[in-house]
N, C-alpha and C. Protein backbone atom coordinates (compact mmCIF):
# COMPACT_ATOMS: atom_id res chain seq x y z
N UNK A 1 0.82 -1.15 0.00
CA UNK A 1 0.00 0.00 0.00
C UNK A 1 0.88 1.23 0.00
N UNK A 2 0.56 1.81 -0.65
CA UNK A 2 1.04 3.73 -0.83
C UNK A 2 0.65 4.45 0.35
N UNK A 3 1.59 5.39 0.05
CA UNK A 3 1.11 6.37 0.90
C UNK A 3 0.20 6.87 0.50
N UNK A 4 -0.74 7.28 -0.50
CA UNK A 4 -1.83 8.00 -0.82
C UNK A 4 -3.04 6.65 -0.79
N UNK A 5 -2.80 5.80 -1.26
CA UNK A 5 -3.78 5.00 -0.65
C UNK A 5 -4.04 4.42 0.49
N UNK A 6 -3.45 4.91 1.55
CA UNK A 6 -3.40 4.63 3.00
C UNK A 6 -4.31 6.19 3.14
N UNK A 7 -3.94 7.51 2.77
CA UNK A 7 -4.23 8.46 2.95
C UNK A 7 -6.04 8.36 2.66
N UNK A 8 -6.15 7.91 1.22
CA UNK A 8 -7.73 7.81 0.60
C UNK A 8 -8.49 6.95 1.63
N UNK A 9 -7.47 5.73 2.33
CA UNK A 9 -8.37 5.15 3.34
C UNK A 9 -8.96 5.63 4.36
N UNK A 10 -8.15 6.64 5.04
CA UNK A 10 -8.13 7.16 6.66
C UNK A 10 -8.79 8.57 6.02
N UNK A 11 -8.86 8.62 4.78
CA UNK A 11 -9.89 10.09 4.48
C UNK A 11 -11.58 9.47 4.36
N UNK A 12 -11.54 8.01 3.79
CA UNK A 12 -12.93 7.37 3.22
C UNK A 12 -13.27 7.05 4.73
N UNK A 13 -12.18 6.87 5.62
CA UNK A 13 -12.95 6.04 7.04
C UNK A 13 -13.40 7.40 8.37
N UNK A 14 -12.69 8.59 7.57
CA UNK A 14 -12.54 9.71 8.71
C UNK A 14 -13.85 10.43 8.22
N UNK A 15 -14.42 10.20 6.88
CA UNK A 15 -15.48 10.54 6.35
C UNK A 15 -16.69 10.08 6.84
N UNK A 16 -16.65 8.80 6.89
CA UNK A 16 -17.09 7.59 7.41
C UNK A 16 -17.94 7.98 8.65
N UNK A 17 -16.81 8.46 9.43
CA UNK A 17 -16.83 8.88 10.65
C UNK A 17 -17.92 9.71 10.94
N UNK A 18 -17.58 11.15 10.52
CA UNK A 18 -18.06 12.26 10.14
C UNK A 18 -19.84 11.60 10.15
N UNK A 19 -20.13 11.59 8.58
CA UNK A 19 -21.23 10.83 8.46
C UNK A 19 -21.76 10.36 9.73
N UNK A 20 -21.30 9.05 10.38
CA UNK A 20 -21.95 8.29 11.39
C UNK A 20 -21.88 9.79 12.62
N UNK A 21 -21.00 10.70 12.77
CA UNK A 21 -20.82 11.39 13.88
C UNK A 21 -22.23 12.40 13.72
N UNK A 22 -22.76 12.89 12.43
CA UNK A 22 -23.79 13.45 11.94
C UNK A 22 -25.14 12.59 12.17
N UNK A 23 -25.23 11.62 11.88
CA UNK A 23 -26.28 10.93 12.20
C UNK A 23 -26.45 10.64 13.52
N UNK A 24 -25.46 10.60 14.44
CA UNK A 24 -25.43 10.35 15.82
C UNK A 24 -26.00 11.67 16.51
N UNK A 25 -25.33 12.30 15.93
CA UNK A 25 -25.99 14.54 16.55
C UNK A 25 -27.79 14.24 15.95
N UNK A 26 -27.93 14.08 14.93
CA UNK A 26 -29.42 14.35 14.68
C UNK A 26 -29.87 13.57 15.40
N UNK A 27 -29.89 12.36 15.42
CA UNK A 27 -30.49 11.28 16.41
C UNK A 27 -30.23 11.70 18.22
N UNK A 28 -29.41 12.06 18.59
CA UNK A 28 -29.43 12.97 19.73
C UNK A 28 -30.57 14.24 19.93
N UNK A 29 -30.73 14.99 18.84
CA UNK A 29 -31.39 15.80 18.91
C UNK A 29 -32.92 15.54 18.63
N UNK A 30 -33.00 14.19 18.04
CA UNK A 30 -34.38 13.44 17.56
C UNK A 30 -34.70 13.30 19.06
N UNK A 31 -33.78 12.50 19.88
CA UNK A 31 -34.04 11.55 21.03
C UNK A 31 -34.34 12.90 22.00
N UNK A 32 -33.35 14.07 22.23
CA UNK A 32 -33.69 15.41 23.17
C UNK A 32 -35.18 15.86 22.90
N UNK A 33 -35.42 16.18 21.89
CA UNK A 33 -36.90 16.32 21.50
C UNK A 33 -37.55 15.24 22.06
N UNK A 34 -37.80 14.54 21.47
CA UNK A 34 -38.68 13.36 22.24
C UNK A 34 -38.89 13.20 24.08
N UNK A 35 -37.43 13.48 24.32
CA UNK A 35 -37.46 13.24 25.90
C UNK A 35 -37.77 14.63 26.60
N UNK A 36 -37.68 15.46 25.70
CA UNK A 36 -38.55 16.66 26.18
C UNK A 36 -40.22 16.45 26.42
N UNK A 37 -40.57 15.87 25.17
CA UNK A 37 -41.69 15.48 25.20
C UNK A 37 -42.16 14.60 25.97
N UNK A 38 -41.57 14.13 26.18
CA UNK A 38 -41.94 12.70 26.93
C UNK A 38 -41.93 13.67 28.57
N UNK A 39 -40.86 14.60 28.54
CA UNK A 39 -41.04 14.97 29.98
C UNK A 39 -42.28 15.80 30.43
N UNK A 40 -42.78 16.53 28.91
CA UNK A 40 -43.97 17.32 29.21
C UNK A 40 -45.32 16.40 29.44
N UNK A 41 -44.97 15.34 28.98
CA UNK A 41 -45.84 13.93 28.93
C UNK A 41 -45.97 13.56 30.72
N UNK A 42 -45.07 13.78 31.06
CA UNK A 42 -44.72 12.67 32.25
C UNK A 42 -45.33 13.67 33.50
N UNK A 43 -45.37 15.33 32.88
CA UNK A 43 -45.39 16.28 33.92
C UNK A 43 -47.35 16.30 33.35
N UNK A 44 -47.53 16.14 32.71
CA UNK A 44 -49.01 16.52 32.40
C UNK A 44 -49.68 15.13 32.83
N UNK A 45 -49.11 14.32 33.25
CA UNK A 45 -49.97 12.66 33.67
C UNK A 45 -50.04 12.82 35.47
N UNK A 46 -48.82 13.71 35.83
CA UNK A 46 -48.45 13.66 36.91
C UNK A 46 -49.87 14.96 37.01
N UNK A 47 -49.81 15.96 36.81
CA UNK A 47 -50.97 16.46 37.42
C UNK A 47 -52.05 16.05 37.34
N UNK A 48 -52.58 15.16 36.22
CA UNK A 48 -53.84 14.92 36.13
C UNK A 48 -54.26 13.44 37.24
N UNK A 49 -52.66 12.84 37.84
CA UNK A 49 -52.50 11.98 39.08
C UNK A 49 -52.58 13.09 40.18
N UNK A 50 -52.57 14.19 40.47
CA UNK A 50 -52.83 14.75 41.82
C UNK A 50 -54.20 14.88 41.31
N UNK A 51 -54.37 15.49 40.48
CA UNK A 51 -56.20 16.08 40.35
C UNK A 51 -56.86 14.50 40.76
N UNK A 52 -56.73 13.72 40.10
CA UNK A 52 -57.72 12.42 40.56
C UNK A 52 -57.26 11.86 41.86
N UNK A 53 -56.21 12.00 42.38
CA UNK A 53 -55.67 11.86 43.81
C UNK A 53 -56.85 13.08 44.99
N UNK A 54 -56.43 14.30 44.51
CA UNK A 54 -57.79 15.22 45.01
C UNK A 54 -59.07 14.81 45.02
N UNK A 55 -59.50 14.53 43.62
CA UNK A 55 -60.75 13.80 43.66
C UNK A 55 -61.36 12.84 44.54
N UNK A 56 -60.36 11.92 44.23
CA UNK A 56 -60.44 10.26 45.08
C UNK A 56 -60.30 11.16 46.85
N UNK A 57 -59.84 11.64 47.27
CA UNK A 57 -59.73 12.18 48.88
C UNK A 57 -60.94 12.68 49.01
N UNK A 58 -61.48 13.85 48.22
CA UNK A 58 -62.48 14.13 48.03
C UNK A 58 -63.79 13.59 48.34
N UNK A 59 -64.14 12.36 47.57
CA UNK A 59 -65.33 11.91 47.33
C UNK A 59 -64.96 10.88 48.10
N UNK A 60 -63.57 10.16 49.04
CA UNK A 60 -63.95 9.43 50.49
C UNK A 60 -64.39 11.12 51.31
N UNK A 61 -64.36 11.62 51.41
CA UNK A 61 -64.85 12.64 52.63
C UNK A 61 -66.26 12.60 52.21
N UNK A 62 -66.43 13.27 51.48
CA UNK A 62 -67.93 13.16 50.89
C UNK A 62 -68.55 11.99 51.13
N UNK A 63 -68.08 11.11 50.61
CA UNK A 63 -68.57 9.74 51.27
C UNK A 63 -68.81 9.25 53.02
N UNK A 64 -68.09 9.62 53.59
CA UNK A 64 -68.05 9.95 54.86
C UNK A 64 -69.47 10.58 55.89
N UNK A 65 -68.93 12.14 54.92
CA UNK A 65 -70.24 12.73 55.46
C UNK A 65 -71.47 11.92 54.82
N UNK A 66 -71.64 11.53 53.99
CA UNK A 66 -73.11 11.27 53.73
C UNK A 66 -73.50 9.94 54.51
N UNK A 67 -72.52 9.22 54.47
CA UNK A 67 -72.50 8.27 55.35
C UNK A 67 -73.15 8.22 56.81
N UNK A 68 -72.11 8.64 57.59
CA UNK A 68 -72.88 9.80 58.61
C UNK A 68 -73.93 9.96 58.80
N UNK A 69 -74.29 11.14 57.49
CA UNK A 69 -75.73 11.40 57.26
C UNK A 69 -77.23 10.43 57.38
N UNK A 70 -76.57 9.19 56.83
CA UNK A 70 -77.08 7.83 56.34
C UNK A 70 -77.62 7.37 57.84
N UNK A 71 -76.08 7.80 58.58
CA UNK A 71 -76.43 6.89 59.85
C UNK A 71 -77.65 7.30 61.11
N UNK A 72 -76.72 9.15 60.28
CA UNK A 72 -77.76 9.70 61.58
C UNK A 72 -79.25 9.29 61.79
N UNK A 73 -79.60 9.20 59.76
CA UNK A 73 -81.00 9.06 59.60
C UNK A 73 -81.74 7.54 60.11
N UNK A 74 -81.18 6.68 59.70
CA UNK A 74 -80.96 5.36 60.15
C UNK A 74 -81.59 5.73 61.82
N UNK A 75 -80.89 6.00 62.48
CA UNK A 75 -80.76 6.15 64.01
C UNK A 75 -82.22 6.87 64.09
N UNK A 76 -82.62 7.88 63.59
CA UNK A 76 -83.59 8.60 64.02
C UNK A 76 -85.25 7.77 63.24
N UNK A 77 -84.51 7.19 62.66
CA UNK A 77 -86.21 6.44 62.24
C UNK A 77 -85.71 5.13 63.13
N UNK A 78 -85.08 4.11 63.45
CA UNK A 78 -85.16 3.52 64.43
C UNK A 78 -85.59 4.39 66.00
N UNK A 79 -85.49 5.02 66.01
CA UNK A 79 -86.00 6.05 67.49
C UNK A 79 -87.48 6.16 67.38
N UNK A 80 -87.72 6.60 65.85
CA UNK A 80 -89.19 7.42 65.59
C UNK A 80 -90.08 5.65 65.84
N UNK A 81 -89.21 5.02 65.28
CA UNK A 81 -90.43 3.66 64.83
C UNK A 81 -90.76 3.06 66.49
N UNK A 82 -89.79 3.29 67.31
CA UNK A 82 -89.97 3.03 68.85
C UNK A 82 -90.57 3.23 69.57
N UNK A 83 -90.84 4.53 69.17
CA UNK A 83 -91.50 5.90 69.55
C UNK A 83 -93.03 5.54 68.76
N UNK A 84 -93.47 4.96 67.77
CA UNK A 84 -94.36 5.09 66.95
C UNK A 84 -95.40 3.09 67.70
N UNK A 85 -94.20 2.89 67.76
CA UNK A 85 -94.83 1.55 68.89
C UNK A 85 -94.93 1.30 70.07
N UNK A 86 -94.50 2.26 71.19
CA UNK A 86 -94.69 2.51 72.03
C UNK A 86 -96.30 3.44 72.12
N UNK A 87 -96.43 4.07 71.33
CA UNK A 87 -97.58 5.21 70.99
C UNK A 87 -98.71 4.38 70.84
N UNK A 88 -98.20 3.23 70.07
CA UNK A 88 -99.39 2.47 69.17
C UNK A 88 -100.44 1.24 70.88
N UNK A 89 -98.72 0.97 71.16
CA UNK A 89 -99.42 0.15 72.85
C UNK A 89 -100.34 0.92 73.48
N UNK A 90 -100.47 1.95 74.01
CA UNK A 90 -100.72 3.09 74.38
C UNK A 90 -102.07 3.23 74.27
N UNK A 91 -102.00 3.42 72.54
CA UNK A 91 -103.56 3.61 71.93
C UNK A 91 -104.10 2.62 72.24
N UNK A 92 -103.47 0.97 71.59
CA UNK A 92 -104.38 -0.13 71.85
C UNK A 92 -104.89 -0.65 73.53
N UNK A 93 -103.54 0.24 74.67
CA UNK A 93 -104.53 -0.18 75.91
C UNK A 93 -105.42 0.83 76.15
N UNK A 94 -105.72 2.11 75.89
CA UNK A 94 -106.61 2.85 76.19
C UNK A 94 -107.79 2.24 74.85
N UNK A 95 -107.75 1.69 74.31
CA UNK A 95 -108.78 0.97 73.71
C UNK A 95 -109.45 0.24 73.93
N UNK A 96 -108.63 -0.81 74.28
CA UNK A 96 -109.13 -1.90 75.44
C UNK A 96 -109.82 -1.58 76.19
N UNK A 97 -108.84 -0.44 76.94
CA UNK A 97 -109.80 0.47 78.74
C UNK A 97 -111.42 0.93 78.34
N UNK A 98 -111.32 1.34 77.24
CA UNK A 98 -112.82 2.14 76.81
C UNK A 98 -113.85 1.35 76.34
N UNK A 99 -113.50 -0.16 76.12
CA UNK A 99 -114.39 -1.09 75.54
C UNK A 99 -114.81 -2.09 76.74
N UNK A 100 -113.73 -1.97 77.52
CA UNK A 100 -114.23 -2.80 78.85
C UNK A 100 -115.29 -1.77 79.74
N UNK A 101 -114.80 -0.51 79.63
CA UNK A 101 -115.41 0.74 80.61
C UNK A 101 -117.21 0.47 79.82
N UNK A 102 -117.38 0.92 78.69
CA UNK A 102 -118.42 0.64 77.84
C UNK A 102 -119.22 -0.92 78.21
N UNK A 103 -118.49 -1.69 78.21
CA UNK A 103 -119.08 -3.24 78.35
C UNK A 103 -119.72 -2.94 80.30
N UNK A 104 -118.58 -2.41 80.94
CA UNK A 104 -119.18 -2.18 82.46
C UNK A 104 -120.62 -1.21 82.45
N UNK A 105 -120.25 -0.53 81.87
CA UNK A 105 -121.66 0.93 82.14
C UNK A 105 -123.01 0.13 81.14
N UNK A 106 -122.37 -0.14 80.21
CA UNK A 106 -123.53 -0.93 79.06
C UNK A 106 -125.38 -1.37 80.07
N UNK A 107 -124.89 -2.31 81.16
CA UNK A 107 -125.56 -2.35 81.90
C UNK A 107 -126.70 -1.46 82.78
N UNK A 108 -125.99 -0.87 83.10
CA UNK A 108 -126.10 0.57 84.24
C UNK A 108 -127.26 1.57 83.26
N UNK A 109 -126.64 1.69 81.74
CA UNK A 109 -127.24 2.48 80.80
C UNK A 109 -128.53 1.88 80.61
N UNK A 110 -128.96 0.88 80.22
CA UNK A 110 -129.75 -0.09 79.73
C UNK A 110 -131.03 -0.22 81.03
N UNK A 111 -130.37 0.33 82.58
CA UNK A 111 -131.49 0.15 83.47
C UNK A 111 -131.60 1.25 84.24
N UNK A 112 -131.48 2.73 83.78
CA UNK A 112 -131.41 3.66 83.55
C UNK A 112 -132.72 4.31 83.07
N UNK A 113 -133.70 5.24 83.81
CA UNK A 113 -134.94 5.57 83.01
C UNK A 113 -134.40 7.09 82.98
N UNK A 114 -134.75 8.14 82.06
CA UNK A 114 -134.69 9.45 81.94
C UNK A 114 -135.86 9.88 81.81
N UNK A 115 -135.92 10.62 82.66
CA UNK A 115 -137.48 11.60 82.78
C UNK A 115 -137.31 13.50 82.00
N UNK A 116 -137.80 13.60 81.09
CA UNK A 116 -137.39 14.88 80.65
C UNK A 116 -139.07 15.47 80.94
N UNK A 117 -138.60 16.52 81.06
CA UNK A 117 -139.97 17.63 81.42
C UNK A 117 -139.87 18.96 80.66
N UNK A 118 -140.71 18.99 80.11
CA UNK A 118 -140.56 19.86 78.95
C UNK A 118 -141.41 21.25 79.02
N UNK A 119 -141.08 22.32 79.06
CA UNK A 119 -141.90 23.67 79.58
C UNK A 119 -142.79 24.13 78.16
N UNK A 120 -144.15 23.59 77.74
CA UNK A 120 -144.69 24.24 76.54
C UNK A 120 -145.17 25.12 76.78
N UNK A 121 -145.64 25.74 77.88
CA UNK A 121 -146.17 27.37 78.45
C UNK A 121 -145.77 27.93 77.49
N UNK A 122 -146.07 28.86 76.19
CA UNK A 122 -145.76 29.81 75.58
C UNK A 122 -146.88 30.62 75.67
N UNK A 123 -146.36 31.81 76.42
CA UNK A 123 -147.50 32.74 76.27
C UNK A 123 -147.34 33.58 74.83
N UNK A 124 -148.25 33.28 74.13
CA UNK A 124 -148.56 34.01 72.70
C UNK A 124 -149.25 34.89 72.85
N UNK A 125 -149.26 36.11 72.72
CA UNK A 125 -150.30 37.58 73.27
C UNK A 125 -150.92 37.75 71.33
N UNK A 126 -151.67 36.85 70.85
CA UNK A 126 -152.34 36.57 70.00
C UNK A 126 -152.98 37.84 69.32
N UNK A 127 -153.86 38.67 70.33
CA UNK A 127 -154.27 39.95 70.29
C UNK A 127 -153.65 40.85 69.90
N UNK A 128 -152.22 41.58 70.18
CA UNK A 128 -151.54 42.14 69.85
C UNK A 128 -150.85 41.81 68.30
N UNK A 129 -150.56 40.49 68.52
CA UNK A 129 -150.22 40.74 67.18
C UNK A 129 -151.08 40.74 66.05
N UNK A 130 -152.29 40.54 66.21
CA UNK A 130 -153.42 40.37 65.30
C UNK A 130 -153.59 41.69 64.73
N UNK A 131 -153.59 43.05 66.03
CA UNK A 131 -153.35 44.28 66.07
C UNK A 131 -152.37 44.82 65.04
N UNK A 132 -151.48 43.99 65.36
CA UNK A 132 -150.15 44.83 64.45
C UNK A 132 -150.44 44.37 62.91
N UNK A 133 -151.26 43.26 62.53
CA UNK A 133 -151.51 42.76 61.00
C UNK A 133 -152.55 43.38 60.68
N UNK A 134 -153.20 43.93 61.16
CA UNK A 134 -154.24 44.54 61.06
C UNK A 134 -153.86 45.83 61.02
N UNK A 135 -152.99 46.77 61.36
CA UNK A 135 -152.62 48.43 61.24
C UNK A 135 -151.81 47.93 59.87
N UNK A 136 -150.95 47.00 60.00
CA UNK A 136 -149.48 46.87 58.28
C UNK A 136 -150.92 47.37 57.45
N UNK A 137 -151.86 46.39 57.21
CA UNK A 137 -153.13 46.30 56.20
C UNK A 137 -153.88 47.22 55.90
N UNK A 138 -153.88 48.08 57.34
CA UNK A 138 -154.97 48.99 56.73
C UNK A 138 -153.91 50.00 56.22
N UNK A 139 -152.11 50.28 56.72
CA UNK A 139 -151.32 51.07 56.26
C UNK A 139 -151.34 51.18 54.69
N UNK A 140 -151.12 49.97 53.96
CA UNK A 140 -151.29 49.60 52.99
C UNK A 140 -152.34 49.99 52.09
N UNK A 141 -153.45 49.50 52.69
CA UNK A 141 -154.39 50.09 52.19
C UNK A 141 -154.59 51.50 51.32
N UNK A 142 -154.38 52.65 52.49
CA UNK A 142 -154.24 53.77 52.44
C UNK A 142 -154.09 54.23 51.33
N UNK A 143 -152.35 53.27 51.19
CA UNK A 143 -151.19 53.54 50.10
C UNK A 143 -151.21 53.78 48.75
N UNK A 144 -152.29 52.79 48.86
CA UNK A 144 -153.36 52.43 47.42
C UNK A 144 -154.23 53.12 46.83
């Protein structure tokens, strides 16, 4: 080998080089782009993981309170319905009381006479008013 064909080699391989060193820079700069992207990627997943992280905390509290809510109500119609059967005993022994009281007097009523006395005395002063139909009539009369 020559010296100039040793030279054409280490110029074709330094070229070579070059080339691959060019394709390596764009592809760097392909890959920087991308991992930019990828980072705006990674930062926009990440907030939309706190927002549904917020959410999710959120709607256990919410859940919570209504819960709660659930229970309080729960609790107060078990109270009311206690309250609503206790009421109901209540009614049905004073029911009882008034049908036995009734069945006792039933008797008593039944041998029981009532005497009513009734005042028909109406004094009607007949005269007078006969008087007064008798002046309207002849007023009338007159009129005529």
């Amino acid at each position: 080998m020559t010296r100039s064909n040793m030279d054409n080699m280490f110029e074709v391989y330094i070229n070579n080089l070059w080339r691959q060193l060019e394709t390596l820079a764009q592809e760097k700069l392909r890959l920087e782009a991308e991992f930019g992207n990828m980072q705006g990627l990674v930062e926009v997943l990440k907030n939309k993981y706190k927002d549904e992280l917020n959410k999710h905390t959120e709607m256990e509290n919410e859940f919570v309170l209504i819960k709660k809510d659930v229970d309080e109500a729960y609790m107060n119609k078990v109270e009311l319905e206690s309250c609503l059967e206790g009421l109901t005993n209540e009614i049905n022994f004073y029911r009882q009381l008034y049908d036995e009281e009734i069945h006792e007097l039933q008797p008593q009523i039944s041998n029981t006479s009532v005497v009513l006395s009734i005042d028909n005395s109406r004094s009607l002063d007949l005269d007078s008013i006969i008087a007064q139909v008798k002046a309207q009539y002849e007023e009338m009369a007159n009129r005529s």
